[in-house]
C-alpha atoms as a PDB file:
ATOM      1  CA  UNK A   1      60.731 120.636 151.779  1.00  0.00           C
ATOM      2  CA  UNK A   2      61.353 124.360 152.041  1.00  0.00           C
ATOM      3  CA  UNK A   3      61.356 124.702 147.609  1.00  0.00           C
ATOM      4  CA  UNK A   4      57.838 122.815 148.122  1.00  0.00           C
ATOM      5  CA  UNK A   5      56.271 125.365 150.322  1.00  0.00           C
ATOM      6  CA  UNK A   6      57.963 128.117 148.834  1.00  0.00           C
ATOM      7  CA  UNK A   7      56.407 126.804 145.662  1.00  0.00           C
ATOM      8  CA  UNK A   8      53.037 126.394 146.955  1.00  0.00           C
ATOM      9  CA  UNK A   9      52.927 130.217 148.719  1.00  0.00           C
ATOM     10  CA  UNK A  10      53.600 131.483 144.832  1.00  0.00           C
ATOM     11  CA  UNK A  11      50.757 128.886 143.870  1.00  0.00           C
ATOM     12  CA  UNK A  12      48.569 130.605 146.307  1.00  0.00           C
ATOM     13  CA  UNK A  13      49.801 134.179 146.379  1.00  0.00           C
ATOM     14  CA  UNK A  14      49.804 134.324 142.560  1.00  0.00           C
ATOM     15  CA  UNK A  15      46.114 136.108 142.276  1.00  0.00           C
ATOM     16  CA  UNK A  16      46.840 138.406 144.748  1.00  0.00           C
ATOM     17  CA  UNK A  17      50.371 139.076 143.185  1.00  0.00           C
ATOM     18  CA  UNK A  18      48.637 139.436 139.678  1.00  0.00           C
ATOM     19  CA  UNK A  19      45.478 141.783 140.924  1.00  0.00           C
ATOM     20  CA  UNK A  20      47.815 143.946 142.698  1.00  0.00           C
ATOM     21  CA  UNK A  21      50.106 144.125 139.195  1.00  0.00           C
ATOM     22  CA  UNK A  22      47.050 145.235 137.632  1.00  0.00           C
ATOM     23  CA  UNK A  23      46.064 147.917 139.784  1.00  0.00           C
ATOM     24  CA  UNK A  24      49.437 149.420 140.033  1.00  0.00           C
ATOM     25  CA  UNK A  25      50.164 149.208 136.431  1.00  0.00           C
ATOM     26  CA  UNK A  26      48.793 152.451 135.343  1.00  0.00           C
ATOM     27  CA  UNK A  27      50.322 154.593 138.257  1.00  0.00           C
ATOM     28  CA  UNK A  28      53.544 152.888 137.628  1.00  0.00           C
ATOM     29  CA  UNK A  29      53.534 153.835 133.858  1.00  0.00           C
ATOM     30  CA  UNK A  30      52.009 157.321 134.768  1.00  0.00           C
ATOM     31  CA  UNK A  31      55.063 157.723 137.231  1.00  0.00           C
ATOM     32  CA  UNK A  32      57.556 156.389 134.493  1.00  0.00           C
ATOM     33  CA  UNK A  33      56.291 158.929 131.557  1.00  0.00           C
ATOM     34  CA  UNK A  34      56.398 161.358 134.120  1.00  0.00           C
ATOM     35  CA  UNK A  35      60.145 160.775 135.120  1.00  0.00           C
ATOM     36  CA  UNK A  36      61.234 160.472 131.838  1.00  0.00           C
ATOM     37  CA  UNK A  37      59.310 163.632 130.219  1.00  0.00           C
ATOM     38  CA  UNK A  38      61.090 165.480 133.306  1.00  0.00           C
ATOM     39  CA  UNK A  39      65.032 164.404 132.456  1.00  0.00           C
ATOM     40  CA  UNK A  40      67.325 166.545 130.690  1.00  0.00           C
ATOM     41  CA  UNK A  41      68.702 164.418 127.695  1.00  0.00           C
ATOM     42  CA  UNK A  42      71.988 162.241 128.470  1.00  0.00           C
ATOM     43  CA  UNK A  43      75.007 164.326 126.835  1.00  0.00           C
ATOM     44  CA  UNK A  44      76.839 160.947 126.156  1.00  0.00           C
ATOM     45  CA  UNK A  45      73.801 160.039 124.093  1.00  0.00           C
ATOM     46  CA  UNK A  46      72.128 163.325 123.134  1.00  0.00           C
ATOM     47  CA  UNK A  47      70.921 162.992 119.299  1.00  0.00           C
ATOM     48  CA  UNK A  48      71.906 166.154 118.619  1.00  0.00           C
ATOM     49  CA  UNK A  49      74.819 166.357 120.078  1.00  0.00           C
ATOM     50  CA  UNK A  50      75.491 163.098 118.340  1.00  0.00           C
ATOM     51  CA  UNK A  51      74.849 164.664 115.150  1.00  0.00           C
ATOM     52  CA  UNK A  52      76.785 168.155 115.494  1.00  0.00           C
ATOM     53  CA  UNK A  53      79.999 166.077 117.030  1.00  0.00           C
ATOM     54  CA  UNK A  54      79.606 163.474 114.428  1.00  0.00           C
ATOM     55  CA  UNK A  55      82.863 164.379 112.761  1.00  0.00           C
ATOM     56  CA  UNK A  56      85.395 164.960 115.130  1.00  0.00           C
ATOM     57  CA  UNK A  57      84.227 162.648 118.469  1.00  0.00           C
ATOM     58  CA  UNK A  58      84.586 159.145 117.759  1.00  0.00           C
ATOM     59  CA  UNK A  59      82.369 158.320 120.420  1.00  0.00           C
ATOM     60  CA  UNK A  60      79.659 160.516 119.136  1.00  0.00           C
ATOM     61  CA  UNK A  61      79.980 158.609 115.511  1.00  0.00           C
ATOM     62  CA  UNK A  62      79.461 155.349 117.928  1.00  0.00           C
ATOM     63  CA  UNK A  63      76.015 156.470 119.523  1.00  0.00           C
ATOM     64  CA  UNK A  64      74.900 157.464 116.206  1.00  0.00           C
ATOM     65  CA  UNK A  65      74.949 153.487 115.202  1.00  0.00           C
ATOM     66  CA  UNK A  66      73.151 153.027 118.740  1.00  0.00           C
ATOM     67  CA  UNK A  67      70.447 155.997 117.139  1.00  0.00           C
ATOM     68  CA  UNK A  68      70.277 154.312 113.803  1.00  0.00           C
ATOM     69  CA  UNK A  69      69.224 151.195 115.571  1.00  0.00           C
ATOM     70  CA  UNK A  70      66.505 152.962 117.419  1.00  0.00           C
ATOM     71  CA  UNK A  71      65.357 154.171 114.579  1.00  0.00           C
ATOM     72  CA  UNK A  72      65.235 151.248 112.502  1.00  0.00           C
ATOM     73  CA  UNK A  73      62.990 149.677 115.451  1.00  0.00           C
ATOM     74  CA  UNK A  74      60.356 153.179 115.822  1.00  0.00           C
ATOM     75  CA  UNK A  75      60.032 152.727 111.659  1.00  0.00           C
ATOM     76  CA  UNK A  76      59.031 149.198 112.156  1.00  0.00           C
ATOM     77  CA  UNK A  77      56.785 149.726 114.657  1.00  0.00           C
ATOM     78  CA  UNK A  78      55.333 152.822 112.287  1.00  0.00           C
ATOM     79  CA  UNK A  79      54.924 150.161 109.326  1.00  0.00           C
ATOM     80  CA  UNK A  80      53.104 147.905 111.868  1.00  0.00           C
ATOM     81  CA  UNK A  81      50.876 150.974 113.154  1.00  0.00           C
ATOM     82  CA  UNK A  82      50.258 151.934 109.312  1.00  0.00           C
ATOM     83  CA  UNK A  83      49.294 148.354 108.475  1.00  0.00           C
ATOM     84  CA  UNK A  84      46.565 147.694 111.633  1.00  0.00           C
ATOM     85  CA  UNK A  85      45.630 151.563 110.054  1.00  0.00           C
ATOM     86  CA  UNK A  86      44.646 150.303 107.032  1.00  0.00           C
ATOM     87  CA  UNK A  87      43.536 146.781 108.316  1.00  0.00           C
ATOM     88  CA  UNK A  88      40.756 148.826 110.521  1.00  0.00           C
ATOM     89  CA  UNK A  89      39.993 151.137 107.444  1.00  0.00           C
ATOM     90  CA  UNK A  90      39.274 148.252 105.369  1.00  0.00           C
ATOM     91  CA  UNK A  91      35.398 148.120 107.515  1.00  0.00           C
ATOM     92  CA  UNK A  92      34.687 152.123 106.202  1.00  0.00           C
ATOM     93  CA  UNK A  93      36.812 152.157 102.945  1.00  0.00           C
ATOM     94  CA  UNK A  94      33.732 151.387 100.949  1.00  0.00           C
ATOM     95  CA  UNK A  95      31.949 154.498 102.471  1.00  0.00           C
ATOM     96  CA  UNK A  96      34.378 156.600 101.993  1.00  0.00           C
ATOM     97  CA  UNK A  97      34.739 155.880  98.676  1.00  0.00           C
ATOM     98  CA  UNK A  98      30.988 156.632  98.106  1.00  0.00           C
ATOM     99  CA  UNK A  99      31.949 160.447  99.898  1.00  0.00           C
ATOM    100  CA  UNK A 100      34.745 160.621  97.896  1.00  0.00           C
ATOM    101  CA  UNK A 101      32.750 160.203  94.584  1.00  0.00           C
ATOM    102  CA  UNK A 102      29.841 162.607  95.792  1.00  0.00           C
ATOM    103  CA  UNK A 103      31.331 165.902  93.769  1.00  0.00           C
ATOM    104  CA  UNK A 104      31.199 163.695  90.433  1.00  0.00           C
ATOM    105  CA  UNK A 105      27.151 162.263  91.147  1.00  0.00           C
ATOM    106  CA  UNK A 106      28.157 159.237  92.989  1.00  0.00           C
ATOM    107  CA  UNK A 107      29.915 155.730  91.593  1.00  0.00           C
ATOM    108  CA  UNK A 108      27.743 155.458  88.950  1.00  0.00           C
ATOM    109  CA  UNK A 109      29.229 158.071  87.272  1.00  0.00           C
ATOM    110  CA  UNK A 110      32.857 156.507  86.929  1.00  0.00           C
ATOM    111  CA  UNK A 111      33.107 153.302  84.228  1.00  0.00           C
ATOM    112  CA  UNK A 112      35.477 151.102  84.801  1.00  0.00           C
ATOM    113  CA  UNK A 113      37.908 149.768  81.995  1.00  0.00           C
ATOM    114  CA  UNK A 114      39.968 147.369  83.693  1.00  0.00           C
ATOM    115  CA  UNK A 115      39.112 144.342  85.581  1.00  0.00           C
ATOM    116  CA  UNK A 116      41.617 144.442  88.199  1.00  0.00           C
ATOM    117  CA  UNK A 117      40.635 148.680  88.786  1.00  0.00           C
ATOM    118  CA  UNK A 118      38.166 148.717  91.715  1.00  0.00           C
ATOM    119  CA  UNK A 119      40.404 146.603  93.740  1.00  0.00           C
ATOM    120  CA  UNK A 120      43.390 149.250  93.017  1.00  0.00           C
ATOM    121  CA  UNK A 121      41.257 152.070  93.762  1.00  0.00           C
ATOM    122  CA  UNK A 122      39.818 150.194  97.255  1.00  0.00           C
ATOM    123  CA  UNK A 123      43.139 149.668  98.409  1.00  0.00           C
ATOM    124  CA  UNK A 124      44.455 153.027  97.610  1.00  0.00           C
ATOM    125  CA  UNK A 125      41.537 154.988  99.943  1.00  0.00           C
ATOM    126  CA  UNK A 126      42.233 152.354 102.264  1.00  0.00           C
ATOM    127  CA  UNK A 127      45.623 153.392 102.504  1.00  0.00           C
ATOM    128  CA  UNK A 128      44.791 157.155 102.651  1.00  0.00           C
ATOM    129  CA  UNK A 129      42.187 156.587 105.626  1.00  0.00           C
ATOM    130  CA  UNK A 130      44.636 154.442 107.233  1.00  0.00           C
ATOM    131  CA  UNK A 131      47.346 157.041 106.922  1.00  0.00           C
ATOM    132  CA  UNK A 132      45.104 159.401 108.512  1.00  0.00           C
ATOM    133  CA  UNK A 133      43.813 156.721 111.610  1.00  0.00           C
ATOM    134  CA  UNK A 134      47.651 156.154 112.107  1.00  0.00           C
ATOM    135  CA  UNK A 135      49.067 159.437 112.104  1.00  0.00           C
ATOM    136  CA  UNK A 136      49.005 159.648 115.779  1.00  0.00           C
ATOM    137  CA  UNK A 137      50.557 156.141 116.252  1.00  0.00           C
ATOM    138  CA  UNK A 138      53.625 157.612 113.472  1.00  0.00           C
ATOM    139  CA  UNK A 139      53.703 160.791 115.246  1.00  0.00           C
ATOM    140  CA  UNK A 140      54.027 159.503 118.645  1.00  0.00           C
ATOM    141  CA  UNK A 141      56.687 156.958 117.528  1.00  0.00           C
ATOM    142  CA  UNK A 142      58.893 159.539 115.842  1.00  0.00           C
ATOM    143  CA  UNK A 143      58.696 162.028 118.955  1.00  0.00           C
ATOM    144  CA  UNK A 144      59.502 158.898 121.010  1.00  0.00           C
ATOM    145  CA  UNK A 145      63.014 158.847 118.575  1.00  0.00           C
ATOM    146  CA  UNK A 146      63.847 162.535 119.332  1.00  0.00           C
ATOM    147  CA  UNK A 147      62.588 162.586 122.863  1.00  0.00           C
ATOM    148  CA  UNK A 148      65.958 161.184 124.634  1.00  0.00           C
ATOM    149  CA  UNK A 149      67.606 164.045 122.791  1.00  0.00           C
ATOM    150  CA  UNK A 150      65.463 166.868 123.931  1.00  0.00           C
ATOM    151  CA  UNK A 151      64.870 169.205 127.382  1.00  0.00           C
ATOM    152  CA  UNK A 152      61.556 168.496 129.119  1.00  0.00           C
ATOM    153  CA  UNK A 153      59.949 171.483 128.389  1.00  0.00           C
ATOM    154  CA  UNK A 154      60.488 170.579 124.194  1.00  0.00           C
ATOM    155  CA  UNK A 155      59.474 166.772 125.111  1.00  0.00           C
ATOM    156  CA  UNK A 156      55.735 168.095 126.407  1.00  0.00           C
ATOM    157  CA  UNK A 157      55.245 170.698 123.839  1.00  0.00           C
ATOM    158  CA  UNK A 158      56.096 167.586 121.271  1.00  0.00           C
ATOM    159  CA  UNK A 159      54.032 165.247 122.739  1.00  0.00           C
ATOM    160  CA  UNK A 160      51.035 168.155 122.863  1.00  0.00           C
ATOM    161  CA  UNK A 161      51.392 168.510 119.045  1.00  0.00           C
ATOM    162  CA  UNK A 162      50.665 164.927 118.108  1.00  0.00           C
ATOM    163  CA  UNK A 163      46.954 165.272 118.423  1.00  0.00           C
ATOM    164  CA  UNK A 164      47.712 168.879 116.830  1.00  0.00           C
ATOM    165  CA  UNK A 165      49.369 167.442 114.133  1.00  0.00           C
ATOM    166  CA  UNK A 166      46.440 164.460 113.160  1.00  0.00           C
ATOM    167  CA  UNK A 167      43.655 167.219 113.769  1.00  0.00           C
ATOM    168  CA  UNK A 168      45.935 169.360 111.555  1.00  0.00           C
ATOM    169  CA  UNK A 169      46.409 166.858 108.660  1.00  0.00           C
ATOM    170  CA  UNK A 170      42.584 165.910 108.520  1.00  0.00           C
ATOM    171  CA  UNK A 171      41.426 169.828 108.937  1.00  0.00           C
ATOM    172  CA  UNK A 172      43.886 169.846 105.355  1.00  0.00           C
ATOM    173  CA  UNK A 173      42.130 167.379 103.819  1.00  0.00           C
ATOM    174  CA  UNK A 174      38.641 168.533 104.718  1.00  0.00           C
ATOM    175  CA  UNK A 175      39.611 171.735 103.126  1.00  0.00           C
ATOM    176  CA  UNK A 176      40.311 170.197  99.717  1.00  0.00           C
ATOM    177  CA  UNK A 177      36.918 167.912  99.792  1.00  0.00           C
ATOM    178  CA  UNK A 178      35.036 170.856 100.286  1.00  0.00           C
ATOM    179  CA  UNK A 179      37.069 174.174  98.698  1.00  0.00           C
ATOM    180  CA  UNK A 180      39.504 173.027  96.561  1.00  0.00           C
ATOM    181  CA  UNK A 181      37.693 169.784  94.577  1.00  0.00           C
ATOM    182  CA  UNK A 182      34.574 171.004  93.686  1.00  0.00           C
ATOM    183  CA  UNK A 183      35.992 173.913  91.869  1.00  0.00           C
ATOM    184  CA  UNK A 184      39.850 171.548  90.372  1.00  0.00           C
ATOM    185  CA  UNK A 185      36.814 169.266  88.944  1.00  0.00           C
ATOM    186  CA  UNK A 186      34.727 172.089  87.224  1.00  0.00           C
ATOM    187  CA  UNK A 187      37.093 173.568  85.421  1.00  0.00           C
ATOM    188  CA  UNK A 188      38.717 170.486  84.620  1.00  0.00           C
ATOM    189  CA  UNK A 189      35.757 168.148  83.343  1.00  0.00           C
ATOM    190  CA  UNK A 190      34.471 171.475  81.354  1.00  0.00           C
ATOM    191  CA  UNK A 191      37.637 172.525  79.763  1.00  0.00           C
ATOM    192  CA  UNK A 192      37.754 172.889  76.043  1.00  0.00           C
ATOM    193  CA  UNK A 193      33.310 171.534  76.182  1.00  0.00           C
ATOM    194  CA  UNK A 194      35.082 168.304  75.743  1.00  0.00           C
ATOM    195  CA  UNK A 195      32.981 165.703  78.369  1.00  0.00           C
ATOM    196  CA  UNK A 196      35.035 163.607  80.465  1.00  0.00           C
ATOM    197  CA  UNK A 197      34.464 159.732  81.075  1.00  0.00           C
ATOM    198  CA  UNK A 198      35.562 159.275  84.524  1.00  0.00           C
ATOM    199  CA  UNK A 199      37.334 156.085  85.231  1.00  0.00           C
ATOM    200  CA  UNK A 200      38.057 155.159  88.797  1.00  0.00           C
ATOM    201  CA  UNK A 201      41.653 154.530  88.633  1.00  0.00           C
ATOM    202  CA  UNK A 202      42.604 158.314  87.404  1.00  0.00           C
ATOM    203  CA  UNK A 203      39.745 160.005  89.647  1.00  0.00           C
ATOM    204  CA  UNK A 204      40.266 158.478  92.908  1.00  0.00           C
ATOM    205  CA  UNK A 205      44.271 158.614  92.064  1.00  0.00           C
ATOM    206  CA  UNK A 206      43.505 162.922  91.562  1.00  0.00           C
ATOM    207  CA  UNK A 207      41.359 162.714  94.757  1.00  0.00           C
ATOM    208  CA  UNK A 208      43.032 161.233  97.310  1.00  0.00           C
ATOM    209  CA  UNK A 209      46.870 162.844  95.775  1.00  0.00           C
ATOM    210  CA  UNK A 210      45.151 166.253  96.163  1.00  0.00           C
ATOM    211  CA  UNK A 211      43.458 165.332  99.870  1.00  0.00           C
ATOM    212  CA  UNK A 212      47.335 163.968 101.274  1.00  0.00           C
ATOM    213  CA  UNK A 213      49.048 167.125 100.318  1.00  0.00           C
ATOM    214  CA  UNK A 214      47.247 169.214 101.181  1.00  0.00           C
ATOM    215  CA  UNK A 215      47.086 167.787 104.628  1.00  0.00           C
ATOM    216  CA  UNK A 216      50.450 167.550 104.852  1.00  0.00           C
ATOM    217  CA  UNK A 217      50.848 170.999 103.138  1.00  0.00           C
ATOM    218  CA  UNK A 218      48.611 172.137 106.619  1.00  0.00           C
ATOM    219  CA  UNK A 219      51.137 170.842 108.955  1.00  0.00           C
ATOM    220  CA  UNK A 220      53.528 173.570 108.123  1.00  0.00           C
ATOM    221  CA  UNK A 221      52.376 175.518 111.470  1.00  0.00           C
ATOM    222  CA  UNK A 222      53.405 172.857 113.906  1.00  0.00           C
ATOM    223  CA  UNK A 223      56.474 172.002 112.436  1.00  0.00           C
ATOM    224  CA  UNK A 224      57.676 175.660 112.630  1.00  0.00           C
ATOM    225  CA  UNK A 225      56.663 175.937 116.319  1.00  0.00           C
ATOM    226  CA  UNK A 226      58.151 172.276 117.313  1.00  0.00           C
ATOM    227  CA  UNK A 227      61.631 173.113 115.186  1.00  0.00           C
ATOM    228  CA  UNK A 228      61.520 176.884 116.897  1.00  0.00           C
ATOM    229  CA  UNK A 229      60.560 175.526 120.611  1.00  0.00           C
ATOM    230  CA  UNK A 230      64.230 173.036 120.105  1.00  0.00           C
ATOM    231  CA  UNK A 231      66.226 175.969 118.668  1.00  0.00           C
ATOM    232  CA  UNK A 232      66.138 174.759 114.959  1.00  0.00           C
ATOM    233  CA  UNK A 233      64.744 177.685 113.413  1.00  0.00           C
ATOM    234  CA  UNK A 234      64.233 181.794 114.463  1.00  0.00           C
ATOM    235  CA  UNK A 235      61.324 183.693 114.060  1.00  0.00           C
ATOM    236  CA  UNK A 236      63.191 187.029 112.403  1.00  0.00           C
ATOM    237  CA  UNK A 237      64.562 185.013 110.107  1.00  0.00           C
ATOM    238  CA  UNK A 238      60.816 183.730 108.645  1.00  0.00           C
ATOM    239  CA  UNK A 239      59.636 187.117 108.765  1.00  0.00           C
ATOM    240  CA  UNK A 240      62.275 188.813 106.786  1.00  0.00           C
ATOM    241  CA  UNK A 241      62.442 186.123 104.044  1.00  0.00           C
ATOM    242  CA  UNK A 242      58.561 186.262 103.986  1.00  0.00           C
ATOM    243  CA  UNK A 243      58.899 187.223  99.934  1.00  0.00           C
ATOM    244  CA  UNK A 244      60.991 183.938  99.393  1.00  0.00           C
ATOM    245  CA  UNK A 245      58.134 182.058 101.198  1.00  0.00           C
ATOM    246  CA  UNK A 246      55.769 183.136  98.915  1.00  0.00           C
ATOM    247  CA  UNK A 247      57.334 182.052  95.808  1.00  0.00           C
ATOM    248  CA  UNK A 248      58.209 178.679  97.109  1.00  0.00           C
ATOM    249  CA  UNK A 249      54.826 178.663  97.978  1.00  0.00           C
ATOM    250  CA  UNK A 250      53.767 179.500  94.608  1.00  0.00           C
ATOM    251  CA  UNK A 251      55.863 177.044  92.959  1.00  0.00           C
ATOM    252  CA  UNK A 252      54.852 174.373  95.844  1.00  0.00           C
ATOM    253  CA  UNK A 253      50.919 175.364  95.059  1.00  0.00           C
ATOM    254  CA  UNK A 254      51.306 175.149  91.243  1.00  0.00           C
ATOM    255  CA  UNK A 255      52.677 171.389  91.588  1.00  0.00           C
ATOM    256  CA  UNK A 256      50.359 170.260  93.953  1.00  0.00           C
ATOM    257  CA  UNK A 257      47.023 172.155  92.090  1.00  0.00           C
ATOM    258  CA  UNK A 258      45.788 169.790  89.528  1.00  0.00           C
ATOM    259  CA  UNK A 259      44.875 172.409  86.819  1.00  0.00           C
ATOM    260  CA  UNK A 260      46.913 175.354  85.497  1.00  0.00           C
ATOM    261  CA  UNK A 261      44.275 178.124  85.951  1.00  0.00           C
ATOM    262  CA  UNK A 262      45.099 181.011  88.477  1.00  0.00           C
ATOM    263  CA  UNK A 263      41.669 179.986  90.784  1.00  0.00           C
ATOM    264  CA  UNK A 264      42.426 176.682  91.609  1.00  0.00           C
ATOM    265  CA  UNK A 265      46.421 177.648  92.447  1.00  0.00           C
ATOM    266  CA  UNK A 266      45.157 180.746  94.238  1.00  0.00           C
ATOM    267  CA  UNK A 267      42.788 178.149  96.288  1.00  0.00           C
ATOM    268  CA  UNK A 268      46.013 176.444  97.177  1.00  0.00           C
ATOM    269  CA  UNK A 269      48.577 179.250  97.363  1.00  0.00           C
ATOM    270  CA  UNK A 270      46.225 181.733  99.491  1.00  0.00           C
ATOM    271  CA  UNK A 271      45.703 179.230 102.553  1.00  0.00           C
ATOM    272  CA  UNK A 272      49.663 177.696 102.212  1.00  0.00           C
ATOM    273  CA  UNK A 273      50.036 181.805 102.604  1.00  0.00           C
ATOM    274  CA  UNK A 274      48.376 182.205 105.430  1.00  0.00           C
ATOM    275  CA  UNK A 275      49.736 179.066 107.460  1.00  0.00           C
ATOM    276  CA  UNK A 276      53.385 180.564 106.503  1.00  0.00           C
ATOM    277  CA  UNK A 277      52.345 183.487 108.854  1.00  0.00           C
ATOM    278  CA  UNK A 278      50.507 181.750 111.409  1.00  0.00           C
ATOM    279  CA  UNK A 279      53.488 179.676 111.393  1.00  0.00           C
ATOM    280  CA  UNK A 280      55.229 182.917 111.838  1.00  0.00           C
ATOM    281  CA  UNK A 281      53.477 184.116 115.047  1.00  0.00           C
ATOM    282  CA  UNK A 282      53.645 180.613 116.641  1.00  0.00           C
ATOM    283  CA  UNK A 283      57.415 181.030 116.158  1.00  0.00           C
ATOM    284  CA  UNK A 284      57.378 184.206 118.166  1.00  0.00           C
ATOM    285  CA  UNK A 285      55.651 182.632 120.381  1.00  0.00           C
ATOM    286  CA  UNK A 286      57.647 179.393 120.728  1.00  0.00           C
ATOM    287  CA  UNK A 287      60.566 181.413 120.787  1.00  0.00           C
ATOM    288  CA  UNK A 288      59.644 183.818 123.587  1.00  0.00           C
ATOM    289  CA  UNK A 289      59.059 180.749 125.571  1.00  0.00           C
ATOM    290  CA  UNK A 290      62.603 179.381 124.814  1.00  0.00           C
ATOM    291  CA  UNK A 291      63.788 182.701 125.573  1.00  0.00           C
ATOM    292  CA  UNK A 292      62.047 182.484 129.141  1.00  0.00           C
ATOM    293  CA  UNK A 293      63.679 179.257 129.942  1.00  0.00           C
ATOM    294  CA  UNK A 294      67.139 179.788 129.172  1.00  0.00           C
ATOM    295  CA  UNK A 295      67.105 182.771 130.937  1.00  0.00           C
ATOM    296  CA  UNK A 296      65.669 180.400 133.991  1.00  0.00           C
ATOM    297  CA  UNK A 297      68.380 178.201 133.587  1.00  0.00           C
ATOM    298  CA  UNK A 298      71.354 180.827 133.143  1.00  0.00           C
ATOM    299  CA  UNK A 299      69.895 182.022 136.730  1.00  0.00           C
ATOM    300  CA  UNK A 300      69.554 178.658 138.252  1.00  0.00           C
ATOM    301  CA  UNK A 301      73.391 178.246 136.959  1.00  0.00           C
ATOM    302  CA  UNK A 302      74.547 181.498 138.264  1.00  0.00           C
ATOM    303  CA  UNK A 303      72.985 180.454 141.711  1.00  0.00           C
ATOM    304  CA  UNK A 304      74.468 177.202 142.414  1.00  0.00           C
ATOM    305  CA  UNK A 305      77.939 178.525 141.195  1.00  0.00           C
END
């Protein structure tokens, strides 16, 4: 008798139980992304300390299999996040590809030879929109990999750079559409007075290989703040090997720039420049910061000893 009533007060308290669920849910997850962005990283499980002990602690060599698992699981989850990307894309793909074509006079100017060569070319902006709609999604998932491993203050000022990072990547590929194709595709469908007959296999293949470079080419500045802000990188040492910059930069430029004239590579190689030294100042910056904090924690230290 007392299993049937207790029964029955779940059967009639379930509502209740489930609209009070609801409401709490989101100050309950606030409060749990709050405690976690707030606790130093586990030593035991730390995955950098995993990785600088891997060789002489057995135990660190075990939590890197524990790591490798994780990530295994946060690169699924990216696939799955790239996929619903693309899936979404799918509804503006054929827009996009009417943009895309707008510094060549529109899809009427491109013939295609093949039969199966629209689809290919669909599925390839698709892909590249989707990249961009799910950069977020694969940013947050691979800060949510390093996250255990980091301090709070390098856990906010990665989670702060995903948007950074998606406005950074699409700023990069606005730049191309607009600076650095109209001039690649003048000099290269006038070269030699020969005329070009665009197909749109090889065009949208030039296109959209410029547009993800290049975006990824402007992510440099972020990286070199979130790598100084966890200790990975110092600014004096960017600043003094400036020169070597540059011709990486050159040699990175001249591979990425679809033409072998100076303009177009100077297009490339004069804004990859000036990130390198933005990227520069943000390290100062970033590294001031860390400076500020270990100094807080030395003191902190000092006092409880």
């Amino acid at each position: 008798m007392r299993k049937f009533f207790r029964a029955l007060w779940r059967v009639i308290t379930f509502p209740f139980v489930l609209v009070f669920n609801i409401i709490a849910f989101p100050f309950r997850a606030i409060r749990k992304a709050s405690r976690f962005l707030n606790t130093d990283p586990d030593d035991d499980h730390s995955l950098i300390d995993s990785i600088s002990n891997l060789v002489t602690e057995p135990q660190a060599r075990a939590s890197l299999w524990d790591h490798v698992e994780a990530l295994r699981m946060h690169l699924l989850r990216m696939v799955i996040g790239l996929a619903i990307g693309v899936g979404i894309s799918f509804y503006f793909t054929q827009g996009i590809i009417g943009i895309l074509a707008g510094p060549v006079g529109g899809l009427g100017k491109l013939i295609a030879i093949e039969v199966t060569e629209s689809v290919g070319v669909f599925m390839r902006v698709a892909l590249l929109s989707g990249i961009a709609l799910a950069l977020p999604y694969i940013a947050f998932e691979a800060w949510l990999f390093v996250a255990p491993g980091l301090k709070p203050r390098e856990k906010k000022f990665g989670l702060i750079g995903i948007p950074v990072a998606a406005f950074l990547f699409i700023l990069g590929m606005v730049f191309c559409y607009y600076v650095l194709l109209p001039s690649a595709l003048k000099f290269l469908l006038n070269f030699m007075g020969i005329q070009a007959q665009l197909r749109p296999n090889s065009y949208f293949s030039f296109v959209t290989g410029l547009m993800f470079w290049i975006g990824i080419s402007f992510e440099f500045p972020l990286v070199i703040y979130v790598l100084t802000a966890i200790g990975f990188v110092k600014p004096q040492i960017l600043a003094q090997q400036w020169r070597i910059a540059i011709v990486i930069i050159a040699i990175v430029a001249a591979a990425i720039t679809p033409t072998v004239d100076p303009v177009n590579m100077s297009l490339v190689m004069i804004p990859m420049s000036l990130l390198y030294f933005v990227s520069i100042g943000l390290s100062y910056i970033a590294y001031a910061g860390r400076g500020k904090q270990l100094e807080k924690a030395a003191e902190t230290e000092a006092g409880n000893s």
